[in-house]
C-alpha atoms as a PDB file:
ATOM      1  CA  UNK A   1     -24.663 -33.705  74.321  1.00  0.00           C
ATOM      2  CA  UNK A   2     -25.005 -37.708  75.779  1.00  0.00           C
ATOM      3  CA  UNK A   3     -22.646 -40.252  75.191  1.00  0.00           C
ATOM      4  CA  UNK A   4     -24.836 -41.747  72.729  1.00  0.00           C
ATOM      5  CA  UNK A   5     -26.528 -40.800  68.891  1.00  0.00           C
ATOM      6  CA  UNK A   6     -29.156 -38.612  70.575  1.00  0.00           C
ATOM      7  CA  UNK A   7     -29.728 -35.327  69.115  1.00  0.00           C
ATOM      8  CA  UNK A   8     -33.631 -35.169  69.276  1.00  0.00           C
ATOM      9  CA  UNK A   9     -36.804 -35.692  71.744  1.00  0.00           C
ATOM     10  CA  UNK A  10     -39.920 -36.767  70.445  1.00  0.00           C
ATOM     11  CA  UNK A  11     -42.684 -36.808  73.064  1.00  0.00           C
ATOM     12  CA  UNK A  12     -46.019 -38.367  73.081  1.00  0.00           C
ATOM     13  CA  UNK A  13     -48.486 -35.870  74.520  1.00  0.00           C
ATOM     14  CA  UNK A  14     -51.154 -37.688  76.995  1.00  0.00           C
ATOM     15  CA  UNK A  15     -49.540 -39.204  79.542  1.00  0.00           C
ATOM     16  CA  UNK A  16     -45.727 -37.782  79.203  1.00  0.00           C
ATOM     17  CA  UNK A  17     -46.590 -34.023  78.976  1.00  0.00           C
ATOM     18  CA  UNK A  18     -49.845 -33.265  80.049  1.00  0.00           C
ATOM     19  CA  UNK A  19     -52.765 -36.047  81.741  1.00  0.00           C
ATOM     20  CA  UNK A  20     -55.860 -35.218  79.407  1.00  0.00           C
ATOM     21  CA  UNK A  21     -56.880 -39.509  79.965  1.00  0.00           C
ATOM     22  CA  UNK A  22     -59.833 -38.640  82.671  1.00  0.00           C
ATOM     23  CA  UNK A  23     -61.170 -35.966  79.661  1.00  0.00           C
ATOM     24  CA  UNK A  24     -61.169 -38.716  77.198  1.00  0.00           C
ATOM     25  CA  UNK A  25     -62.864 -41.123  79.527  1.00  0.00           C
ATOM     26  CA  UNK A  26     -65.848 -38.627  80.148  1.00  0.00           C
ATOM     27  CA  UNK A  27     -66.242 -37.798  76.767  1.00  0.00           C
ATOM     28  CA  UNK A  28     -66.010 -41.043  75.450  1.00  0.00           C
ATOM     29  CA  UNK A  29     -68.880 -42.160  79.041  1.00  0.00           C
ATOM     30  CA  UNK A  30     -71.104 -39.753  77.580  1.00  0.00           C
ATOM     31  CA  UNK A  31     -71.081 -40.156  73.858  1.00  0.00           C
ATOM     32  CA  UNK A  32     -71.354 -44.151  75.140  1.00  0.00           C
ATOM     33  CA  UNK A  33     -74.051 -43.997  77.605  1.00  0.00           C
ATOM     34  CA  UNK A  34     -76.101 -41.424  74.858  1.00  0.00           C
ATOM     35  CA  UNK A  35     -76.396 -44.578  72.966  1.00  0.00           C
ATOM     36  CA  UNK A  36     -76.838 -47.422  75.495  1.00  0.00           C
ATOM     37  CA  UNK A  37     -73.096 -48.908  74.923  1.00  0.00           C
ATOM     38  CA  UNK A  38     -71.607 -50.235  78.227  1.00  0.00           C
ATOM     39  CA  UNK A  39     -68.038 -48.163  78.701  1.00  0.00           C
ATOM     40  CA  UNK A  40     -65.972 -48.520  81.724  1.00  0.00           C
ATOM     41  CA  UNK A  41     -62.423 -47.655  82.572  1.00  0.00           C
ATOM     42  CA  UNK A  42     -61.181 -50.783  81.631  1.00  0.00           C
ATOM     43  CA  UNK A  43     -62.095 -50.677  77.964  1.00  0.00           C
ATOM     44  CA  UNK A  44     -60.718 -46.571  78.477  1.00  0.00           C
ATOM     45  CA  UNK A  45     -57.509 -48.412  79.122  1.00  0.00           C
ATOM     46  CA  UNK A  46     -57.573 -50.036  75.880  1.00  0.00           C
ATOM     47  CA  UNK A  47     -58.140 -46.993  73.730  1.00  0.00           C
ATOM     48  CA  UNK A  48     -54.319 -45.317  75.360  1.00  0.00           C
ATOM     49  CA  UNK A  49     -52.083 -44.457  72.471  1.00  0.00           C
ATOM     50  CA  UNK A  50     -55.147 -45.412  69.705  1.00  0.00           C
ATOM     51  CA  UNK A  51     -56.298 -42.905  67.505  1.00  0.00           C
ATOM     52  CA  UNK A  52     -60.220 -41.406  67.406  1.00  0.00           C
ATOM     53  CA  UNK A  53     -61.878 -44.096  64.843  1.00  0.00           C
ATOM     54  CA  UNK A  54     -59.591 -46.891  66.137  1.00  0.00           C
ATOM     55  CA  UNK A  55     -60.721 -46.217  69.384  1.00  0.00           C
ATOM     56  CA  UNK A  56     -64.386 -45.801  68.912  1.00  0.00           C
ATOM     57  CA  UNK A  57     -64.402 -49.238  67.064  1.00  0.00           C
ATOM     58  CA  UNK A  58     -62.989 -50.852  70.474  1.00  0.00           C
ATOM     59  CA  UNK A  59     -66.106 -49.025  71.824  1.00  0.00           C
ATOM     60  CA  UNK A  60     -68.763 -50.373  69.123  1.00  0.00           C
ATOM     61  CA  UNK A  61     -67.296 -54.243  70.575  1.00  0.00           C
ATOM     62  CA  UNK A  62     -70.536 -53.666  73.299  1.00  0.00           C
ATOM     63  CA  UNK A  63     -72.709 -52.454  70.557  1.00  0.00           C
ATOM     64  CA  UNK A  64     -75.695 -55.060  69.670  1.00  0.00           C
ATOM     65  CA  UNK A  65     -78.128 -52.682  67.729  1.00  0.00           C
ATOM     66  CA  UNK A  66     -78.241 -52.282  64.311  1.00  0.00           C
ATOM     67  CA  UNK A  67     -75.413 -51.757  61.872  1.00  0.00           C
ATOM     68  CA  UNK A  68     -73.892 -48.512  61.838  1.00  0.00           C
ATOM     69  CA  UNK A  69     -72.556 -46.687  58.617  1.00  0.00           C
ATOM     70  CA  UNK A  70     -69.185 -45.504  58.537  1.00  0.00           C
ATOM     71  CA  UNK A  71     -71.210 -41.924  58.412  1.00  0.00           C
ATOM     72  CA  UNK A  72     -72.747 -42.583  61.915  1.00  0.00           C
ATOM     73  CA  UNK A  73     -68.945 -43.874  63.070  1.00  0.00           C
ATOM     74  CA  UNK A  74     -68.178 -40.444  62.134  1.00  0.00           C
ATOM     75  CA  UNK A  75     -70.615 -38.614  63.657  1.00  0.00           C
ATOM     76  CA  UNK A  76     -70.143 -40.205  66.790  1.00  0.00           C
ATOM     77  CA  UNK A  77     -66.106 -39.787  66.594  1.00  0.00           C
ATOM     78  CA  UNK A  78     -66.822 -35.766  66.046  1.00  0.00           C
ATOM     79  CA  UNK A  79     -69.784 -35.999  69.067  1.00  0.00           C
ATOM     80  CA  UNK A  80     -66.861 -36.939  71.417  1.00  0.00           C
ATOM     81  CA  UNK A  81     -64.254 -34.730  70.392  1.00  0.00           C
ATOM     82  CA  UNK A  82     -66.519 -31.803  70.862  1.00  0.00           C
ATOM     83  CA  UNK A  83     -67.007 -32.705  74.064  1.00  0.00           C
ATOM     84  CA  UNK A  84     -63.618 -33.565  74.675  1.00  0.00           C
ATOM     85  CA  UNK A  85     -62.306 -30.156  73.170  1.00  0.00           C
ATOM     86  CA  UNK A  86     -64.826 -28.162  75.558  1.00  0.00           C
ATOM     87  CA  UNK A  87     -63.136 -30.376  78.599  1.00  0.00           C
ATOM     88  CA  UNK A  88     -59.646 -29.095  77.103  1.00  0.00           C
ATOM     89  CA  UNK A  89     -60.892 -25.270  77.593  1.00  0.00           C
ATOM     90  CA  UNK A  90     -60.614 -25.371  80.904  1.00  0.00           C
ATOM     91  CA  UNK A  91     -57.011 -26.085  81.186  1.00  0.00           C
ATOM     92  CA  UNK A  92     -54.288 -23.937  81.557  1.00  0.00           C
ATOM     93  CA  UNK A  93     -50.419 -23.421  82.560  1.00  0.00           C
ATOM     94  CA  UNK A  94     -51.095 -24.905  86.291  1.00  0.00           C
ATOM     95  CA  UNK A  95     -51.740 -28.782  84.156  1.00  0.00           C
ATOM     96  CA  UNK A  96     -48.267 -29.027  83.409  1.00  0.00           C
ATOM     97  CA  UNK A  97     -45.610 -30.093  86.453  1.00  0.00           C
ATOM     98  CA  UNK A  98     -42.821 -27.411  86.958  1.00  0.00           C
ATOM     99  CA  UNK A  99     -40.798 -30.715  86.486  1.00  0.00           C
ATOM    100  CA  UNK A 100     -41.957 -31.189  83.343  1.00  0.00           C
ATOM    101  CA  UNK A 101     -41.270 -27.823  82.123  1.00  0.00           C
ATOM    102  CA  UNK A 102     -37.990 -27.389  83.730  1.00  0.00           C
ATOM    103  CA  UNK A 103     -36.730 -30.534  82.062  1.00  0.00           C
ATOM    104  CA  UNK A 104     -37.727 -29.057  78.793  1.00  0.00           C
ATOM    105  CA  UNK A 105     -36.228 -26.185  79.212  1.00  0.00           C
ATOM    106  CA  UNK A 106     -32.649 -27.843  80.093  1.00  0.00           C
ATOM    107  CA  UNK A 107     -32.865 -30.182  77.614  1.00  0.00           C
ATOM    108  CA  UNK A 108     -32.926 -27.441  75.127  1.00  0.00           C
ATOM    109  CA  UNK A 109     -30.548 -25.356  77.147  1.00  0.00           C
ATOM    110  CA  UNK A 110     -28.172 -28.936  76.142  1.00  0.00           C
ATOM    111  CA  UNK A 111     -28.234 -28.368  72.567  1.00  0.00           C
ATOM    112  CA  UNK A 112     -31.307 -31.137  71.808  1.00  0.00           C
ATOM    113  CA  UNK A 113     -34.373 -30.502  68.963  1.00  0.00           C
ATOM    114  CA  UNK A 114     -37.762 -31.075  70.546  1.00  0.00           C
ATOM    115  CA  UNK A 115     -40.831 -32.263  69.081  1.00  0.00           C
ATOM    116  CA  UNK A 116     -44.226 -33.753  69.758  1.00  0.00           C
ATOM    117  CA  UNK A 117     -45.322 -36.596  68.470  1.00  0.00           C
ATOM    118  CA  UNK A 118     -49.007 -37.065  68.992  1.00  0.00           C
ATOM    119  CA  UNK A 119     -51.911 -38.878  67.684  1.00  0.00           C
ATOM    120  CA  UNK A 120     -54.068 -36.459  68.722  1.00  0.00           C
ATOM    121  CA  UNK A 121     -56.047 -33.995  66.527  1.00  0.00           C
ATOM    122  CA  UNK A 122     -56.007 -31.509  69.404  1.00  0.00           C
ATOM    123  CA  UNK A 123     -52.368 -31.485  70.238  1.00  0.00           C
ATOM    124  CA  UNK A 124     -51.304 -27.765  69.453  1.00  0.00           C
ATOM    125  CA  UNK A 125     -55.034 -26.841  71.429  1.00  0.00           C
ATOM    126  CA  UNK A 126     -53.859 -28.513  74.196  1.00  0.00           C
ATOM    127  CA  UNK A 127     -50.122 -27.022  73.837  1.00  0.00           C
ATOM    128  CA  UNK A 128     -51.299 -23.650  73.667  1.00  0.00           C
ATOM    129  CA  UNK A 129     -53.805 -23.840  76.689  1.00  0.00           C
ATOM    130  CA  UNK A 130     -50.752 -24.898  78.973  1.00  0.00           C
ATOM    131  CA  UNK A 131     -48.639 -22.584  77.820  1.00  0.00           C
ATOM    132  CA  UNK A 132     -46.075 -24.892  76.131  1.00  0.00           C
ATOM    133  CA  UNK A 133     -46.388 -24.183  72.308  1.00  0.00           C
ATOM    134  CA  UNK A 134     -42.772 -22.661  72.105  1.00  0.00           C
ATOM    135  CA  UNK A 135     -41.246 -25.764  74.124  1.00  0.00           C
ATOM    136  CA  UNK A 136     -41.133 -27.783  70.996  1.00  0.00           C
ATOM    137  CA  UNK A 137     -39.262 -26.885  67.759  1.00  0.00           C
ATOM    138  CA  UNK A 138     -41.958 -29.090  65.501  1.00  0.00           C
ATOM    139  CA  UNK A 139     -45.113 -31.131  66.110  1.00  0.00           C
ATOM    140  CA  UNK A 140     -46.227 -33.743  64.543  1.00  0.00           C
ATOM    141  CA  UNK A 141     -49.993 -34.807  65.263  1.00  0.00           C
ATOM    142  CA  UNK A 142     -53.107 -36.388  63.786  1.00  0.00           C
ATOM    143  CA  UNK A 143     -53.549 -33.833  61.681  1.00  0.00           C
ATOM    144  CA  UNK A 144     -50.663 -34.810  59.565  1.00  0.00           C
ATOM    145  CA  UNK A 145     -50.561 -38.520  59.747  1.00  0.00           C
ATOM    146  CA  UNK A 146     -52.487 -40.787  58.183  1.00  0.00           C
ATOM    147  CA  UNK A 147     -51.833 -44.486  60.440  1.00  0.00           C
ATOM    148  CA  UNK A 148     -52.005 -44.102  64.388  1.00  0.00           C
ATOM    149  CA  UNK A 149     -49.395 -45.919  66.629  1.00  0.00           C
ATOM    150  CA  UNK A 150     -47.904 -48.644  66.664  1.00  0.00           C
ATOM    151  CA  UNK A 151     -47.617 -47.596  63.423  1.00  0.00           C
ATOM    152  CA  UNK A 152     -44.312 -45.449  63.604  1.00  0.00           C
ATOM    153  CA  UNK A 153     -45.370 -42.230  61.174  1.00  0.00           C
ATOM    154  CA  UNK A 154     -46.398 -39.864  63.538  1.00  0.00           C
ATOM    155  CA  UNK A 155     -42.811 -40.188  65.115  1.00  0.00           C
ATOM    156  CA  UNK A 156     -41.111 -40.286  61.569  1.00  0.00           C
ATOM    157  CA  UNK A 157     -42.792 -37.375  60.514  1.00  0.00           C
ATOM    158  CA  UNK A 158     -41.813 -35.830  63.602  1.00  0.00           C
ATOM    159  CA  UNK A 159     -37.722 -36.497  62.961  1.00  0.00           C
ATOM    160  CA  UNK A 160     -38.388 -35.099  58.988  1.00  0.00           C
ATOM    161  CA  UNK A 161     -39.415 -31.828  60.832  1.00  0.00           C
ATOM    162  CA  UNK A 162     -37.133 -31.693  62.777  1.00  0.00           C
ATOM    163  CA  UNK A 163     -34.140 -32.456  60.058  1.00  0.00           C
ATOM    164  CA  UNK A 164     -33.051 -35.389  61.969  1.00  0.00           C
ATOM    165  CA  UNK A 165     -32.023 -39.468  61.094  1.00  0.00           C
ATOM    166  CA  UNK A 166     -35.009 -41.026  62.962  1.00  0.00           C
ATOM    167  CA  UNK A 167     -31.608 -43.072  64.385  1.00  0.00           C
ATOM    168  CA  UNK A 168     -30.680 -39.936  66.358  1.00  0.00           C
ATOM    169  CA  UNK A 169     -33.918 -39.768  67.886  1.00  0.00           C
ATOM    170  CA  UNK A 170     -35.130 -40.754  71.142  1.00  0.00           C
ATOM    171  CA  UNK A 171     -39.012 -40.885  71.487  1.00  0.00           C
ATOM    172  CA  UNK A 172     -40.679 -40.679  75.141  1.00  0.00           C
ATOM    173  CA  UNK A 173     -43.734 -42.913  75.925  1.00  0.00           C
ATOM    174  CA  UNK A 174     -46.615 -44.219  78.141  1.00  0.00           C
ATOM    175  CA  UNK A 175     -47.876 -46.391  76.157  1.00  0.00           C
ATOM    176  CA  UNK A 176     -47.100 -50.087  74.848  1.00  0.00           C
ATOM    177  CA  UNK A 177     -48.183 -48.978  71.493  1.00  0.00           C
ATOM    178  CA  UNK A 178     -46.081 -46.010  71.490  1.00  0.00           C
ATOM    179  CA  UNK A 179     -43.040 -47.787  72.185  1.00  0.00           C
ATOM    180  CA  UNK A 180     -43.826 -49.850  69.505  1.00  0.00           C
ATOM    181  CA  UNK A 181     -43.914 -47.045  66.901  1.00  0.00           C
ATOM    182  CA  UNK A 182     -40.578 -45.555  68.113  1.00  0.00           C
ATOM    183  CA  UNK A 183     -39.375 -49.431  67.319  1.00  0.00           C
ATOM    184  CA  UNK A 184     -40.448 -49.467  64.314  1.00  0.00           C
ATOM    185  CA  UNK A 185     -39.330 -46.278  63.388  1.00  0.00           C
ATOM    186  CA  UNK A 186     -35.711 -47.584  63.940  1.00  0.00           C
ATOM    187  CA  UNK A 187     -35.422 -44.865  67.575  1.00  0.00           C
ATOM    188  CA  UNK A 188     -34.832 -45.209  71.043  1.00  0.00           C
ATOM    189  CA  UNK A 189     -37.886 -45.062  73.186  1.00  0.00           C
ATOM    190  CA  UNK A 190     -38.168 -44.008  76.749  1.00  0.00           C
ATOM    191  CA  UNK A 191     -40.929 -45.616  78.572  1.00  0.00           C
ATOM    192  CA  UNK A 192     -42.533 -43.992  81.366  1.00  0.00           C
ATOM    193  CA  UNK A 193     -45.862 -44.900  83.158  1.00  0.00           C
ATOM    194  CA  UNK A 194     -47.073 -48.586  82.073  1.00  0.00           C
ATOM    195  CA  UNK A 195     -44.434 -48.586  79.261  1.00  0.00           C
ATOM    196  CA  UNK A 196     -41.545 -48.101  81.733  1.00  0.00           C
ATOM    197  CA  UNK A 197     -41.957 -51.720  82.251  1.00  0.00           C
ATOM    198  CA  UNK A 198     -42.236 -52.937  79.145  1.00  0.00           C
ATOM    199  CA  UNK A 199     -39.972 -55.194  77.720  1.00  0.00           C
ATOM    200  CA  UNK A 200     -39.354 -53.191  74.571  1.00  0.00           C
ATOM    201  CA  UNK A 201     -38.397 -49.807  76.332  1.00  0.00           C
ATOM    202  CA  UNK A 202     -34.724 -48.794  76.015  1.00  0.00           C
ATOM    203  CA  UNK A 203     -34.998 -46.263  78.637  1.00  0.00           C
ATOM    204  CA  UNK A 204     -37.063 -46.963  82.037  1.00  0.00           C
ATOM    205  CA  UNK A 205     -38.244 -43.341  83.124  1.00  0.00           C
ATOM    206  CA  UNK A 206     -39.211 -43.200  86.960  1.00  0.00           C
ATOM    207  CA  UNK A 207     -39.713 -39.960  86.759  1.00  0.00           C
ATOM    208  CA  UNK A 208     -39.479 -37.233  83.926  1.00  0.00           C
ATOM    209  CA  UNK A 209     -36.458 -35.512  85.224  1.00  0.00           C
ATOM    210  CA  UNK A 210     -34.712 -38.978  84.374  1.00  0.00           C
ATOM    211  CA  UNK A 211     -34.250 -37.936  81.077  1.00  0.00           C
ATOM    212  CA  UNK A 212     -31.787 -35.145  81.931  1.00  0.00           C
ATOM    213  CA  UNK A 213     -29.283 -38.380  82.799  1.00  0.00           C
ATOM    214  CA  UNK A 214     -30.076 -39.982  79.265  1.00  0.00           C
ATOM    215  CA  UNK A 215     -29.518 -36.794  77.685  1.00  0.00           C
ATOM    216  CA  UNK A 216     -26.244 -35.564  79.241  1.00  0.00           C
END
């Protein structure tokens, strides 16, 4: 085991694990252009670590029609997660780095608990079309959680699964907001991608196999 309190891995999904962003762009493009709301990847960058109805209110900023009931929001969220979940079919094992998986596996072969911590409604779809359901000793998704990031319950939820002090828990990021959960949720927080940067990451990840000299 490291040097330090670490005794768990929590890891976002999109973005860490797997790369499902150019999914959520298309389904989020068509749903938009069906009803004449200018989306481009710029305001796709926006909606990173945000959950479905947060996201599709960042959307609704280029909408100039007429009200919409929070009915019609919903309709519209479900519209694009059907067509996101029929993008997510057509992955499979090859979507998931042998990196990635090897890292996994040796951080288990260490001694550490595993979990996801995902907004995402489709997490354990996703999991099970790579292949990587029985990577992860819990997960903890939007399907159990009730705020998205930066609000840190997805990741506390995670650490109650696992049986762990949210303290002894290191959470693994791309995103600002995530990093900002795993803050708030009094963890560590590895930032890799855009959040490696960031000023609030503990951990700098250059790579995903960096975590193997965090977690010794």
């Amino acid at each position: 085991m490291s040097e330090n309190n670490i005794k768990a891995v929590i890891f976002d999904l999109d973005g860490v694990i797997v790369f499902t962003d150019k999914f959520h762009y298309q389904a989020w493009k068509q749903m938009a252009d069906e009803i004449g709301i200018y989306f481009d990847e710029e305001i796709n960058n926006r909606l990173r670590g945000v959950g479905r109805m947060e996201s599709l209110e960042i959307i609704l900023e280029k909408y100039d029609g007429e009200p919409l009931t929070d009915e019609c929001k919903k309709i519209l969220a479900a519209k694009k997660n059907d067509i996101y979940r029929g993008l997510l079919y057509g992955m499979g094992p090859e979507d998931v780095t042998e990196e990635v998986r090897d890292t996994l596996a040796e951080l288990r072969n260490r001694g550490y608990k595993l979990s996801i911590g995902s907004s995402s409604k489709n997490a354990k779809l996703i999991l099970r079309q790579v292949r990587l359901m029985d990577a992860f000793d819990t997960i903890s998704d939007g399907t159990n959680i009730s705020n998205s990031k930066p609000d840190p319950e997805v990741f506390v939820k995670a650490a109650e699964y696992l049986g762990m002090d949210c303290h002894d828990c290191l959470v693994v990021e791309d995103a600002w907001a995530g990093i900002d959960a795993a803050k708030a949720g009094h963890m560590l927080a590895a930032g890799i991608g855009d959040a490696k940067d960031y000023s609030e990451t503990d951990y700098p990840l250059k790579r995903f196999s960096d975590l193997l000299n965090i977690c010794k």
